[in-house]
Protein backbone atom coordinates (compact mmCIF):
# COMPACT_ATOMS: atom_id res chain seq x y z
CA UNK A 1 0.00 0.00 0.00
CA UNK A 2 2.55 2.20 0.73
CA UNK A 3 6.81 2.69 1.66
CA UNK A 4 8.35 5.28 4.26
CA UNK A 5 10.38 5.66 6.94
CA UNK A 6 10.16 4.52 10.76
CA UNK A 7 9.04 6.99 13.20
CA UNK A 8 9.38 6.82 16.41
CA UNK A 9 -30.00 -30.60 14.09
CA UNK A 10 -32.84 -32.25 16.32
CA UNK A 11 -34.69 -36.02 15.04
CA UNK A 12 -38.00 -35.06 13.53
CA UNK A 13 -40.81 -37.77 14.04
CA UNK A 14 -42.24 -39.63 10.99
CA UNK A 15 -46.06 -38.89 11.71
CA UNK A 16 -47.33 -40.99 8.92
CA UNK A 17 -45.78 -43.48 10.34
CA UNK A 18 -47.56 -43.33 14.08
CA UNK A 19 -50.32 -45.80 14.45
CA UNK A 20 -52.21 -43.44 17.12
CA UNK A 21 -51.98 -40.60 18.73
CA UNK A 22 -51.37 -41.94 22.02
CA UNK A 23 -48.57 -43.78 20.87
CA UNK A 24 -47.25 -40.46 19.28
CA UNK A 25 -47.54 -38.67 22.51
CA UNK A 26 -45.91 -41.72 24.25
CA UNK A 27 -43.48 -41.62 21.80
CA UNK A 28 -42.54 -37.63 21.77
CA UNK A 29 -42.42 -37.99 25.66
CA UNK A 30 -39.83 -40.91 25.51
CA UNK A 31 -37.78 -38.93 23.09
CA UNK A 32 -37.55 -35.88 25.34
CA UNK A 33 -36.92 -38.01 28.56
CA UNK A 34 -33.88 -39.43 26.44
CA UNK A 35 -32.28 -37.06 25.46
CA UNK A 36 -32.14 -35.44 28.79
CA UNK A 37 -30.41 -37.95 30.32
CA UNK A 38 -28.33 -38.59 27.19
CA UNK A 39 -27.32 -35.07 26.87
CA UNK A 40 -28.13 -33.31 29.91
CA UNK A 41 -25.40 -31.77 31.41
CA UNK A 42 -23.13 -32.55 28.69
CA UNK A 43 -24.84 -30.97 26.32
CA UNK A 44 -22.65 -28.51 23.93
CA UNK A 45 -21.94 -25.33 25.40
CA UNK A 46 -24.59 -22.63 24.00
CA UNK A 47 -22.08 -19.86 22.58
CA UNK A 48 -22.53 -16.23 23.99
CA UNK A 49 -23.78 -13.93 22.36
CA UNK A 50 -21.00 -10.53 22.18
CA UNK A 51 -19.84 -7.94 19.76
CA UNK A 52 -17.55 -9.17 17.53
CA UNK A 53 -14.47 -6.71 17.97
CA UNK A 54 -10.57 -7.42 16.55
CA UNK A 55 -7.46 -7.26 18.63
CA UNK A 56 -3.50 -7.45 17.52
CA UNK A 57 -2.32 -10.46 18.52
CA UNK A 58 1.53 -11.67 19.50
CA UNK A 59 3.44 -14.91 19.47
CA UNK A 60 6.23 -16.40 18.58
CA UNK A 61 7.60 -12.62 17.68
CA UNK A 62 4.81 -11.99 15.40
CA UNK A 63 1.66 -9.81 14.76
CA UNK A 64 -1.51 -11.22 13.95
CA UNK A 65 -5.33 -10.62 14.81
CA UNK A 66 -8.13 -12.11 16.52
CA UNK A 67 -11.41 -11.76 17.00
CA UNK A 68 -13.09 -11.25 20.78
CA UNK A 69 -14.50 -15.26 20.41
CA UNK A 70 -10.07 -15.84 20.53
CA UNK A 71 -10.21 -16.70 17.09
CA UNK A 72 -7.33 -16.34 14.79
CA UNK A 73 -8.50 -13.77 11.93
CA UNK A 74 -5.11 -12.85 10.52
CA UNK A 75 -1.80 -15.39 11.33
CA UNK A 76 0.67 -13.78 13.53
CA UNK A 77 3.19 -13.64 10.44
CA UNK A 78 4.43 -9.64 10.64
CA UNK A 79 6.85 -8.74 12.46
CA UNK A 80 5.46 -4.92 13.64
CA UNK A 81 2.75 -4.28 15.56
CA UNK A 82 -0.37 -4.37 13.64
CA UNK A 83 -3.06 -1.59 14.02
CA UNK A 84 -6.26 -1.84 14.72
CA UNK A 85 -7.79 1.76 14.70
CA UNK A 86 -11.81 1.24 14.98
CA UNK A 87 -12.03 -2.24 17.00
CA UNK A 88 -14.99 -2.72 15.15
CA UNK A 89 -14.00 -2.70 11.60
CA UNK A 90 -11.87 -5.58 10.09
CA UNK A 91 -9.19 -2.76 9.13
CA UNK A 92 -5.69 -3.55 9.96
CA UNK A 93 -2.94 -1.01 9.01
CA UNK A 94 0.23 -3.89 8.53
CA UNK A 95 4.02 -2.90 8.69
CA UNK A 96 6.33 -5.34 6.61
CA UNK A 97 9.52 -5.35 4.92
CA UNK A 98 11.18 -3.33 7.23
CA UNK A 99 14.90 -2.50 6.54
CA UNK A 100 16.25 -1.52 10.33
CA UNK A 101 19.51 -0.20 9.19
CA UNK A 102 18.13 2.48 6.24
CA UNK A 103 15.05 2.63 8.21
CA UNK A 104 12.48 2.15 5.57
CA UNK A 105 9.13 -0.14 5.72
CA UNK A 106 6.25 -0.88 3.67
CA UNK A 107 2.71 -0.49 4.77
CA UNK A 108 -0.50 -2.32 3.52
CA UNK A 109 -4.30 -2.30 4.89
CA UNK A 110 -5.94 -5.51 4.90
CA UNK A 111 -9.39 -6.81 5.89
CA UNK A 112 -10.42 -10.14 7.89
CA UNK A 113 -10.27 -12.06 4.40
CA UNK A 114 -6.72 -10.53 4.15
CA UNK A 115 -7.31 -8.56 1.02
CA UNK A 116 -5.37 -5.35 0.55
CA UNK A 117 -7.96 -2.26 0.75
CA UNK A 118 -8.16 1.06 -0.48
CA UNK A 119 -5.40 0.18 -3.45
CA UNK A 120 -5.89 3.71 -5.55
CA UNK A 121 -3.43 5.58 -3.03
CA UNK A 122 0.19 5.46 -2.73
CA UNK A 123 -0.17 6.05 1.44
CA UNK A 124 -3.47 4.97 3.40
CA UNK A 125 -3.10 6.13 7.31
CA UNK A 126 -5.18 6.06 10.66
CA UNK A 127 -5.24 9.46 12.31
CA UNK A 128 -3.33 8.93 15.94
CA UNK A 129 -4.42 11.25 18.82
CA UNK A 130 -3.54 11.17 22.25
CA UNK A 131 -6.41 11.87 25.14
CA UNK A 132 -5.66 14.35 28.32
CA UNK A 133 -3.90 10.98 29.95
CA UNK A 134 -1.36 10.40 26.89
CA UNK A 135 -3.09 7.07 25.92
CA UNK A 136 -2.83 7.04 21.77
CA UNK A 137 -6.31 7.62 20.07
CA UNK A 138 -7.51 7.18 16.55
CA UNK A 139 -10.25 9.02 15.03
CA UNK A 140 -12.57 5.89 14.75
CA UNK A 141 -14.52 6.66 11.30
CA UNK A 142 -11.87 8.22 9.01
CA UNK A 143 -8.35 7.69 7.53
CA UNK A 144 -5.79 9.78 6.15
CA UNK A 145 -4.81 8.92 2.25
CA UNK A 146 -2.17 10.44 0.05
CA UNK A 147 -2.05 10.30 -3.95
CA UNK A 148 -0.08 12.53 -5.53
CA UNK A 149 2.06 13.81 -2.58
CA UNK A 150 -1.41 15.70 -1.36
CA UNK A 151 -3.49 13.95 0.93
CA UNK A 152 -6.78 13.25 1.68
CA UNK A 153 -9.48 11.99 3.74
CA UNK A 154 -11.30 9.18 2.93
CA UNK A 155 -14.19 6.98 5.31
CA UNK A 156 -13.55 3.30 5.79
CA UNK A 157 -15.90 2.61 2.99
CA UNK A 158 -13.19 4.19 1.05
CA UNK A 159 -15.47 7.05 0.34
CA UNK A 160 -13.63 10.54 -0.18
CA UNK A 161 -14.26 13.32 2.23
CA UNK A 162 -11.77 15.38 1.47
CA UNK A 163 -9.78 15.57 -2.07
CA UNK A 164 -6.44 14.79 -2.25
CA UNK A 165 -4.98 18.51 -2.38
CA UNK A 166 -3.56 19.39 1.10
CA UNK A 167 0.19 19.25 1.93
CA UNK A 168 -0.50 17.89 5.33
CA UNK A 169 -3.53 16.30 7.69
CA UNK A 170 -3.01 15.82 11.55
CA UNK A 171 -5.01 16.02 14.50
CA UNK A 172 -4.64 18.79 17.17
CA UNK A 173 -2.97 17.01 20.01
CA UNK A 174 -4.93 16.17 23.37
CA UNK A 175 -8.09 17.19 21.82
CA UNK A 176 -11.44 15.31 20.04
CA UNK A 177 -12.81 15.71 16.91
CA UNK A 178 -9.87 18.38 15.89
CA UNK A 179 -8.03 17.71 12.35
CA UNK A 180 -5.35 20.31 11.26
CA UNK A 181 -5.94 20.74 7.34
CA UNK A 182 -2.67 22.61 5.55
CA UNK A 183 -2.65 24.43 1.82
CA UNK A 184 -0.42 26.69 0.19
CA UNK A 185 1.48 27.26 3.69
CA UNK A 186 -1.72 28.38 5.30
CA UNK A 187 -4.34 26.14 8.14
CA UNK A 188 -7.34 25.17 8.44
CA UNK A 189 -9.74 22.71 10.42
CA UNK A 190 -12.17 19.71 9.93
CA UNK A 191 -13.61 17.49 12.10
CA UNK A 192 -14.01 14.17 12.60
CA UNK A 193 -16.36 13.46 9.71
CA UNK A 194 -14.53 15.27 7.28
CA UNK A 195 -16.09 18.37 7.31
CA UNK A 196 -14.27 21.93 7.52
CA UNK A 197 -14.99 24.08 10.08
CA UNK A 198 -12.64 26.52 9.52
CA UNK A 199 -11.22 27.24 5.59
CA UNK A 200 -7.02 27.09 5.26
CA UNK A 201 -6.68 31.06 5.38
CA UNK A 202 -4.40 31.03 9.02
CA UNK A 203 -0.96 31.36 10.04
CA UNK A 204 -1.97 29.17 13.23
CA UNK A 205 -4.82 27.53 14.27
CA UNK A 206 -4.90 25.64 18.26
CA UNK A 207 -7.26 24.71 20.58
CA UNK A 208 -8.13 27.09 23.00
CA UNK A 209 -8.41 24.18 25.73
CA UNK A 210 -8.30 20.47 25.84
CA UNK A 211 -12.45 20.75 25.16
CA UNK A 212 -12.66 21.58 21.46
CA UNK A 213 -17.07 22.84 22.27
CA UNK A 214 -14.89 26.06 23.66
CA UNK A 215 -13.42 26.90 20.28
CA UNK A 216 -9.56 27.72 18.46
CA UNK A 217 -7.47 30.38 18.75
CA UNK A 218 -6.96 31.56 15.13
CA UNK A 219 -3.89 33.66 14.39
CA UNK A 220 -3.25 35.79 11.05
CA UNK A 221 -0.72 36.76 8.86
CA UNK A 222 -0.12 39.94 11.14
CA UNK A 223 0.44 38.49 14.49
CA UNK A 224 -3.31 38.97 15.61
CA UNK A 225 -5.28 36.75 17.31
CA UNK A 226 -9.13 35.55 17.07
CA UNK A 227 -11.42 32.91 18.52
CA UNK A 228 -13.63 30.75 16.19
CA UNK A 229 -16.18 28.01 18.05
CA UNK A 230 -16.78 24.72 16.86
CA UNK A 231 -19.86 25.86 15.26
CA UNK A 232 -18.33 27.96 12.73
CA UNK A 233 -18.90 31.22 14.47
CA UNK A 234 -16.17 34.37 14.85
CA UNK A 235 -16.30 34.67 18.46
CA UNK A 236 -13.59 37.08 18.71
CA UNK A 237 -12.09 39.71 15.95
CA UNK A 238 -8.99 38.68 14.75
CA UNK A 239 -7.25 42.13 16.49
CA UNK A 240 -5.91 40.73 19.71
CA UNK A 241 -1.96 39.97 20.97
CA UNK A 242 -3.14 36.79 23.15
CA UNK A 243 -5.92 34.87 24.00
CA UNK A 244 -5.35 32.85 27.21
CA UNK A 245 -6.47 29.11 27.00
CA UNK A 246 -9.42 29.97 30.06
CA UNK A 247 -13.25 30.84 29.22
CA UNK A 248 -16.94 30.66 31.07
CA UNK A 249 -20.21 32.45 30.93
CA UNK A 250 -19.79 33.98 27.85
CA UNK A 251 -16.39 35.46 28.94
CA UNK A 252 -12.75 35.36 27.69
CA UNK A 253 -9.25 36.89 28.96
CA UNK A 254 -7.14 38.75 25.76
CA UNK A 255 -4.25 40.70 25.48
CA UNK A 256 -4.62 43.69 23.59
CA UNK A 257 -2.52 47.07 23.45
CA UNK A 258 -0.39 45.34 25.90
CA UNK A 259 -2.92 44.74 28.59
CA UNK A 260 -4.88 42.17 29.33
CA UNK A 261 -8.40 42.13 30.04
CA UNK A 262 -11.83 40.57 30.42
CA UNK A 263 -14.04 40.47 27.54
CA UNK A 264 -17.14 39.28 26.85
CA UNK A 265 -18.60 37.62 23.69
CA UNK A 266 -17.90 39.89 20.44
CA UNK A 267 -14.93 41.60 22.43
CA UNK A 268 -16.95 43.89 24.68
CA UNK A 269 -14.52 45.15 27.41
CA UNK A 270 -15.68 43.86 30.84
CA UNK A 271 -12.49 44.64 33.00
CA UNK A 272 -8.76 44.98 32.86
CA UNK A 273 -7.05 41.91 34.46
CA UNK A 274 -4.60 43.12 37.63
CA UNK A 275 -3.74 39.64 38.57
CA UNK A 276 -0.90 37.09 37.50
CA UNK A 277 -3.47 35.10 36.00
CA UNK A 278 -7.26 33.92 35.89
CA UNK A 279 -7.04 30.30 35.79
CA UNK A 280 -10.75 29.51 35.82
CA UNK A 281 -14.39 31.04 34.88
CA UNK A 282 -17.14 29.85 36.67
CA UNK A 283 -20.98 30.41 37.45
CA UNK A 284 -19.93 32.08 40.43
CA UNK A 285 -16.74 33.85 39.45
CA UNK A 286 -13.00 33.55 38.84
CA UNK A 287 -9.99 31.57 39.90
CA UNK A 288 -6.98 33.95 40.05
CA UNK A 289 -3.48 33.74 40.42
CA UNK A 290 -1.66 36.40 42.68
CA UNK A 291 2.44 36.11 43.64
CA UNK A 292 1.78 32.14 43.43
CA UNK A 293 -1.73 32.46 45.50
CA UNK A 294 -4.91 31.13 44.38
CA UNK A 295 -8.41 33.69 45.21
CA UNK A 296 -11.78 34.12 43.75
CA UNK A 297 -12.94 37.72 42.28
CA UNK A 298 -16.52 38.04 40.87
CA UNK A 299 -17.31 38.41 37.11
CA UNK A 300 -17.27 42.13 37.68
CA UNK A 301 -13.65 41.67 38.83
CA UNK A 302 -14.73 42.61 42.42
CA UNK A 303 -12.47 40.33 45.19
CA UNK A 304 -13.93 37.64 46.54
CA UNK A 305 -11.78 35.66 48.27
CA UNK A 306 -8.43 37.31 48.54
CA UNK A 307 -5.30 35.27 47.21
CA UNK A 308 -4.41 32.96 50.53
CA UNK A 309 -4.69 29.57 48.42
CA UNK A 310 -1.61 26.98 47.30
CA UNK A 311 -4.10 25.76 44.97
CA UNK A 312 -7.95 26.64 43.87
CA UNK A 313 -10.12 24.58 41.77
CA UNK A 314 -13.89 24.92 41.23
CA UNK A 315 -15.96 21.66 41.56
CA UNK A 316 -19.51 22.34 42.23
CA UNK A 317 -22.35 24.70 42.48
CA UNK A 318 -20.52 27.52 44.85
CA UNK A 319 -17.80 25.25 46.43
CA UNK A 320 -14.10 24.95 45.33
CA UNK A 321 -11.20 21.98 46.29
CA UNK A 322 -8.72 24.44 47.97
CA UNK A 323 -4.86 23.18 49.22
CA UNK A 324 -3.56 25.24 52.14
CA UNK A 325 -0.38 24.55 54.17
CA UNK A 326 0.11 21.41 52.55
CA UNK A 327 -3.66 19.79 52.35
CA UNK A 328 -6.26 19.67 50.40
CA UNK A 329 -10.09 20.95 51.67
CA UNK A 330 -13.10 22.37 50.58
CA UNK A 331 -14.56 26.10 50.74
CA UNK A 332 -17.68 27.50 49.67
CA UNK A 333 -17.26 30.72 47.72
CA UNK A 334 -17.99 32.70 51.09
CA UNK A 335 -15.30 31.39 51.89
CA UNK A 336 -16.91 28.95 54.34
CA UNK A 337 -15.38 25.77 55.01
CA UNK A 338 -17.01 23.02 53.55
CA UNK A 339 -14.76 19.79 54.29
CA UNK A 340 -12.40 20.10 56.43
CA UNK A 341 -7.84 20.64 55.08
CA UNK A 342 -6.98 17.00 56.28
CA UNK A 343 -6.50 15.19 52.71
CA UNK A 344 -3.56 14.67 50.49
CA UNK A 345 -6.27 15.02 47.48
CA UNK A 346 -9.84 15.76 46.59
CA UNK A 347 -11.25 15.22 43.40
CA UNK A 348 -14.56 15.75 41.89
CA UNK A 349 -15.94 12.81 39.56
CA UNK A 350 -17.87 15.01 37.57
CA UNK A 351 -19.78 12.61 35.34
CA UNK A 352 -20.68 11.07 38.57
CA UNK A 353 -21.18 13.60 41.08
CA UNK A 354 -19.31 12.51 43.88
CA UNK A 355 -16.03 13.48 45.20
CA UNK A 356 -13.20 10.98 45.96
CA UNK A 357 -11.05 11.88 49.18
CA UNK A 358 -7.87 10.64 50.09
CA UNK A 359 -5.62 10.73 52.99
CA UNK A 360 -1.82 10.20 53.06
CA UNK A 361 -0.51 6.90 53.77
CA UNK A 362 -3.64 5.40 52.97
CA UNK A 363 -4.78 3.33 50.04
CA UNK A 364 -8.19 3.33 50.60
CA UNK A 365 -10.33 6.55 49.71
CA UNK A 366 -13.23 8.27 51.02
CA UNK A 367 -16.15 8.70 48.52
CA UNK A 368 -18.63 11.61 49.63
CA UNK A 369 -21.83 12.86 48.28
CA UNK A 370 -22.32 16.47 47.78
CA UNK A 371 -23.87 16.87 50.83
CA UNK A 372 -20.21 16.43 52.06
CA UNK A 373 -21.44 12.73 54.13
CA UNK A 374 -18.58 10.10 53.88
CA UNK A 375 -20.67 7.08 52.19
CA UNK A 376 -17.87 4.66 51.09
CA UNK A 377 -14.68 3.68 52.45
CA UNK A 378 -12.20 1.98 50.06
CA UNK A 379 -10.18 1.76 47.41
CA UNK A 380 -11.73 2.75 44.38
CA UNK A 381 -11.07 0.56 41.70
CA UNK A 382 -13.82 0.74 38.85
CA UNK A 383 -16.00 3.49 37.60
CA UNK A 384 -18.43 2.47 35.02
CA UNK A 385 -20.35 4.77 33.44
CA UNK A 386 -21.90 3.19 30.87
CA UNK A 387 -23.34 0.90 33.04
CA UNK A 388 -23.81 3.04 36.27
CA UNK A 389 -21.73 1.42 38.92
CA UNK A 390 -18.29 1.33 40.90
CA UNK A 391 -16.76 -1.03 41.91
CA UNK A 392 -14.98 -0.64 45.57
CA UNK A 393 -12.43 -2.86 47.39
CA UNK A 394 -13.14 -3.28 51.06
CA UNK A 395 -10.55 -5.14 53.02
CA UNK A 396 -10.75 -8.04 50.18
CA UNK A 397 -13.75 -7.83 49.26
CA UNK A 398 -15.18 -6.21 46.58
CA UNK A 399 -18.74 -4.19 46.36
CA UNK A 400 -20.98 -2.88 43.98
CA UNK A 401 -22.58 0.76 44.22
CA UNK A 402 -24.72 2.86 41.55
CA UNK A 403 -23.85 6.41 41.66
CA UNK A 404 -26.32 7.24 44.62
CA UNK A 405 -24.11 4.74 46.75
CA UNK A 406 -26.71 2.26 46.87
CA UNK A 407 -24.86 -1.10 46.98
CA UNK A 408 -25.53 -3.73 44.38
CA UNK A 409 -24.87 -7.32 43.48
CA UNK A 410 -22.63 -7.90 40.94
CA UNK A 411 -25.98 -9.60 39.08
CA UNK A 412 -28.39 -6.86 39.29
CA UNK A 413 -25.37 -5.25 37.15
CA UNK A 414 -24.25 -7.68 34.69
CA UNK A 415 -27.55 -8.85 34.43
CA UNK A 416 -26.82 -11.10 31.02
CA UNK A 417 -24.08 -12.79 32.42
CA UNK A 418 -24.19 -16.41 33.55
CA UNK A 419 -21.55 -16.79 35.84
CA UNK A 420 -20.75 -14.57 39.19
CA UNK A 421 -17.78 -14.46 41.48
CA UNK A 422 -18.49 -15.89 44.66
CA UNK A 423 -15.86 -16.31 47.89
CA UNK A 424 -16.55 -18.95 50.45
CA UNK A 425 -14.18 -19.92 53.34
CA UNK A 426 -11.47 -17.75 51.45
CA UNK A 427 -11.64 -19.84 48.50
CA UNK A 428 -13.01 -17.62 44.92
CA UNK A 429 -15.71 -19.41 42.65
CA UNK A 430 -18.53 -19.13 40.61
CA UNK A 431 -22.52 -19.31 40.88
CA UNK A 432 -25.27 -18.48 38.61
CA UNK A 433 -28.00 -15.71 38.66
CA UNK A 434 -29.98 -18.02 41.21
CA UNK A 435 -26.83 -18.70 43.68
CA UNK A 436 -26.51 -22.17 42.53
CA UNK A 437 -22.81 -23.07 42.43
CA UNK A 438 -21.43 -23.75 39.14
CA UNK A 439 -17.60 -23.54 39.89
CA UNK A 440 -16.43 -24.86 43.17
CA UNK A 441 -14.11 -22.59 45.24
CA UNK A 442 -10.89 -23.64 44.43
CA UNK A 443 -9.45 -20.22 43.27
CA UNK A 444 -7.20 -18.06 45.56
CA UNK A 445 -8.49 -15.28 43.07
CA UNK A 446 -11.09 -14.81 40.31
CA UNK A 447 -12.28 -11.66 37.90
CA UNK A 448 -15.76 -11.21 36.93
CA UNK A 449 -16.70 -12.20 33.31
CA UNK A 450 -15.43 -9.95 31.01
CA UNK A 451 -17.78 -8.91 27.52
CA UNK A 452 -16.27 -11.57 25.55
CA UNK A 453 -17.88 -14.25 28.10
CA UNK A 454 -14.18 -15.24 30.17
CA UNK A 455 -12.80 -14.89 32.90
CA UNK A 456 -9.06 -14.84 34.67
CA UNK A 457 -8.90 -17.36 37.96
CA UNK A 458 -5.76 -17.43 40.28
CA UNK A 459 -4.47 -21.24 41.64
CA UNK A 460 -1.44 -21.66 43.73
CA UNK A 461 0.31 -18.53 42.64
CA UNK A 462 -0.86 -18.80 39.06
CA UNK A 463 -3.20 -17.60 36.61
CA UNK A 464 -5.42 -19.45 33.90
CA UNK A 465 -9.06 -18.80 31.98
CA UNK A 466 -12.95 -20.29 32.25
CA UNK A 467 -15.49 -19.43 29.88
CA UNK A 468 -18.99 -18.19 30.29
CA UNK A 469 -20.16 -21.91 31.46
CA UNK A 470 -17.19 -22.43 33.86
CA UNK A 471 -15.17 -25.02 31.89
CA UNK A 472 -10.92 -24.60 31.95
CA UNK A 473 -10.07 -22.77 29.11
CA UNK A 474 -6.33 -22.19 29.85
CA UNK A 475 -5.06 -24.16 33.38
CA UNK A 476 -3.61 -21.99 35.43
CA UNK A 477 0.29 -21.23 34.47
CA UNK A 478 0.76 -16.90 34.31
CA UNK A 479 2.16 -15.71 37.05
CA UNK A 480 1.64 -11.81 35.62
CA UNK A 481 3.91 -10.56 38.87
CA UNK A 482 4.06 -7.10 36.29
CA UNK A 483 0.55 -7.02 35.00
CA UNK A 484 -1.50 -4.46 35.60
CA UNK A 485 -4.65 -5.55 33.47
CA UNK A 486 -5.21 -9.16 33.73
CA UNK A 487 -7.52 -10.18 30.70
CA UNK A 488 -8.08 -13.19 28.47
CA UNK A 489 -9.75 -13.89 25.42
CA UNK A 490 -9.96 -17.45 24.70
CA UNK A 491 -6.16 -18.80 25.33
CA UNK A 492 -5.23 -15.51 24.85
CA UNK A 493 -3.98 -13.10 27.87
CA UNK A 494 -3.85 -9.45 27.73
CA UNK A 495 0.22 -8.10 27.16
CA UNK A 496 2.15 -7.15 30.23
CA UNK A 497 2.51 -3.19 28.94
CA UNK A 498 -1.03 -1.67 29.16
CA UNK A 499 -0.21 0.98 26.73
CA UNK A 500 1.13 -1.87 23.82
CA UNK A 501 -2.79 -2.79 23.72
CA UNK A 502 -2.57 -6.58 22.14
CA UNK A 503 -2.90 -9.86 23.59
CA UNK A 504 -0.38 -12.89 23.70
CA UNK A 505 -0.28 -16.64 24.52
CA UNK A 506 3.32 -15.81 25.91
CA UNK A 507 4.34 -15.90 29.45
């Protein structure tokens, strides 16, 4: 596809052949009876039902991929890492032919039949990303093409977005849905469909924060700044020196003429800014920076609570997480104190609404509700938002609680799963929905069943695999003293580094 260089069935009865119907009924009835006790609990294994999803795969010092039912899709033949951008699409970006000395490599894109794709461009390439974290992202519906030395965006239909005529296409690091487009020596930005929000007629285009909803900074030929939103709409003139990466309620901090200032919307002047810095805008106000002090003024730029802080950082309605002779507390914007300056952290699970406490030299945490009552004790170890629960280590045990803090068990949650962890006597093993034991407790350890129906159980020091009905799949032999994830598909076991994102039969 392309050459560079190396960066770093069931017995039906015969019913003509039934002399009566009693002796069809009798018949039917013996039949069933049968093949319950011929089958019964020996029957074959009813396969689970899950979203088929690809994953690189490594053995042997090779690349492949499987499938989340463990199955082999493409043999583990390359010797490079292959990518898998959208784990739902059978698109695999394949490195071979790699010359280590000169380094130079050849590329190709193959599906799950392995038949090269997209064949009508001399360079076909997923768009990498990294999130606030630095964990590599791809956008997930498009790819990056070249023909011609110009490249192009194309979907993974092969459908062109975007013509082949730019001289380059990359994302805008650390934040979503954020493409850098470049023409003629000049920038401009699509998304992550394709289409241009902002035409290649800038000097410099950048996010204005990690949250591309709150718009770029634009600058032109002349030095001058502007902001344009997401939405296409020229937010700021072009006209100013700086525009500092903070806005709220409508409001923005420039530099123009040399000072800086508060303006609103459209560039109406609001206040001139006397501080080091304003760090935040929220509903109530601002965070400010004074000689390395954190305070609050009002939107009018009116003090509200004078620069005494190490740290200041809104979380809620009117209260703030506040650090003050080395600990962390909570104030209300009165200036009140709200929790008291006894923890090495706070932080405020937004999504959830709860805030996460800890203390020094523990593990465990303290999870509060915003009515600042302690309602878990633990170590936190699982937020799932998709499904509405975390999961919470206490001594070693672990419980279930929905957002409110109600606790849960583990079935009300995974509610199509047919296996459960269950500890007995110190010993881990496994019971259906109705309590009935299905696994005896053997384990020394166990993991829930993961989407793809398996699940990682710990023996004498080591680690193996059951599927969704409880049979062995892999007898336990990992010891994973390193592993931070521990995952199987199949035979297959998640890799020791959590960022190389592939799984391996290796130990």
């Amino acid at each position: 596809m392309g050459t560079g260089r190396r960066y770093n069935g069931e017995p039906k009865l015969n019913m003509k052949k039934v002399a009566a119907v009693v002796i069809a009924v009798a018949v039917i009835i013996m039949f069933f009876i049968g093949f319950g006790k011929i089958f019964g609990k020996n029957s074959p294994l009813k396969e689970k039902n899950i979203a088929l999803k690809y994953f690189t795969v490594y053995t042997n010092q090779k690349y492949g991929v499987i499938n989340s039912k463990g199955e082999v899709i493409i043999e583990p033949t390359y010797d490079e890492m292959i990518i898998i951008p959208n784990g739902t699409k059978d698109i695999f970006f394949c490195t071979q032919n790699v010359n280590y000395e000169n380094g130079t490599y050849e590329t190709k894109v193959i599906n799950k039949k392995g038949q090269t794709q997209y064949k009508g461009y001399s360079s076909v390439e997923p768009i990498q990303n990294v999130d606030s974290q630095n964990v590599v992202t791809y956008e997930g519906e498009i790819l990056k093409v070249r023909k011609d030395d110009k490249y192009g965006i194309i979907d993974y239909k092969g459908h062109e977005l975007l013509p082949c005529q730019y001289d380059a296409i990359e994302p805008i690091k650390g934040t979503r849905k954020s493409i850098l487009i470049q023409k003629d020596g000049k920038y401009g930005l699509m998304d992550d469909t394709g289409s241009i929000i902002i035409e290649t007629e800038y000097a410099e285009i950048k996010a204005l924060n990690e949250e591309y909803s709150n718009g770029y900074v634009v600058k032109n030929s002349d030095g001058k700044y502007g902001l344009i939103k997401y939405t296409k709409e020229m937010v700021l003139e072009v006209k100013y020196d700086a525009i500092d990466p903070v806005c709220g309620n409508d409001l923005y901090v420039v530099t123009e003429n040399g000072t800086k200032q508060v303006v609103k919307t459209k560039g109406e002047k609001v206040f001139d800014v006397t501080v080091d810095a304003i760090t935040d805008i929220n509903e109530n106000g601002m965070i400010v920076r004074k000689n390395n002090q954190y305070g609050i003024i009002d939107h009018s730029g009116e003090e509200k609570i004078k620069c005494q802080y190490q740290d200041l950082q809104y979380a809620f309605s009117e209260y703030y997480i506040a650090k003050k002779g080395g600990k962390t507390g909570m104030i209300k914007i009165s200036g009140e104190e709200a929790l008291p300056f006894e923890y090495e952290r706070i932080q405020y699970r937004k999504d959830e609404n709860f805030l996460e406490a800890s203390v020094e030299g523990s593990v465990e945490s303290k999870l509060i509700d915003t009515n600042f009552d302690v309602k878990v004790t633990g170590i936190l170890s699982e937020i799932n938002t998709e499904l509405g629960y975390m999961k919470v280590r206490q001594e070693d045990t672990y419980h279930y609680y929905n957002f409110k803090f109600e606790e849960k068990k583990i079935q009300d949650i995974y509610k199509t799963n047919e296996l459960y962890v269950s500890k007995q006597d110190g010993k881990y093993g496994y019971v259906n929905k109705d309590g009935v034991v299905v696994v005896n407790y053997i384990y020394d350890d166990a993991t829930e069943l993961n989407s793809f129906g398996y699940a990682a159980v710990k023996k004498d020091g080591v680690w193996g695999c059951i599927d969704h009905k409880g049979k062995v799949v892999v007898e336990p032999t990992y010891t994973f003293e390193n592993q931070a994830v521990i995952d199987f598909i199949g035979k297959w076991h998640y890799g020791e580094d959590i960022n190389a994102n592939f799984y391996t039969d290796e130990k």
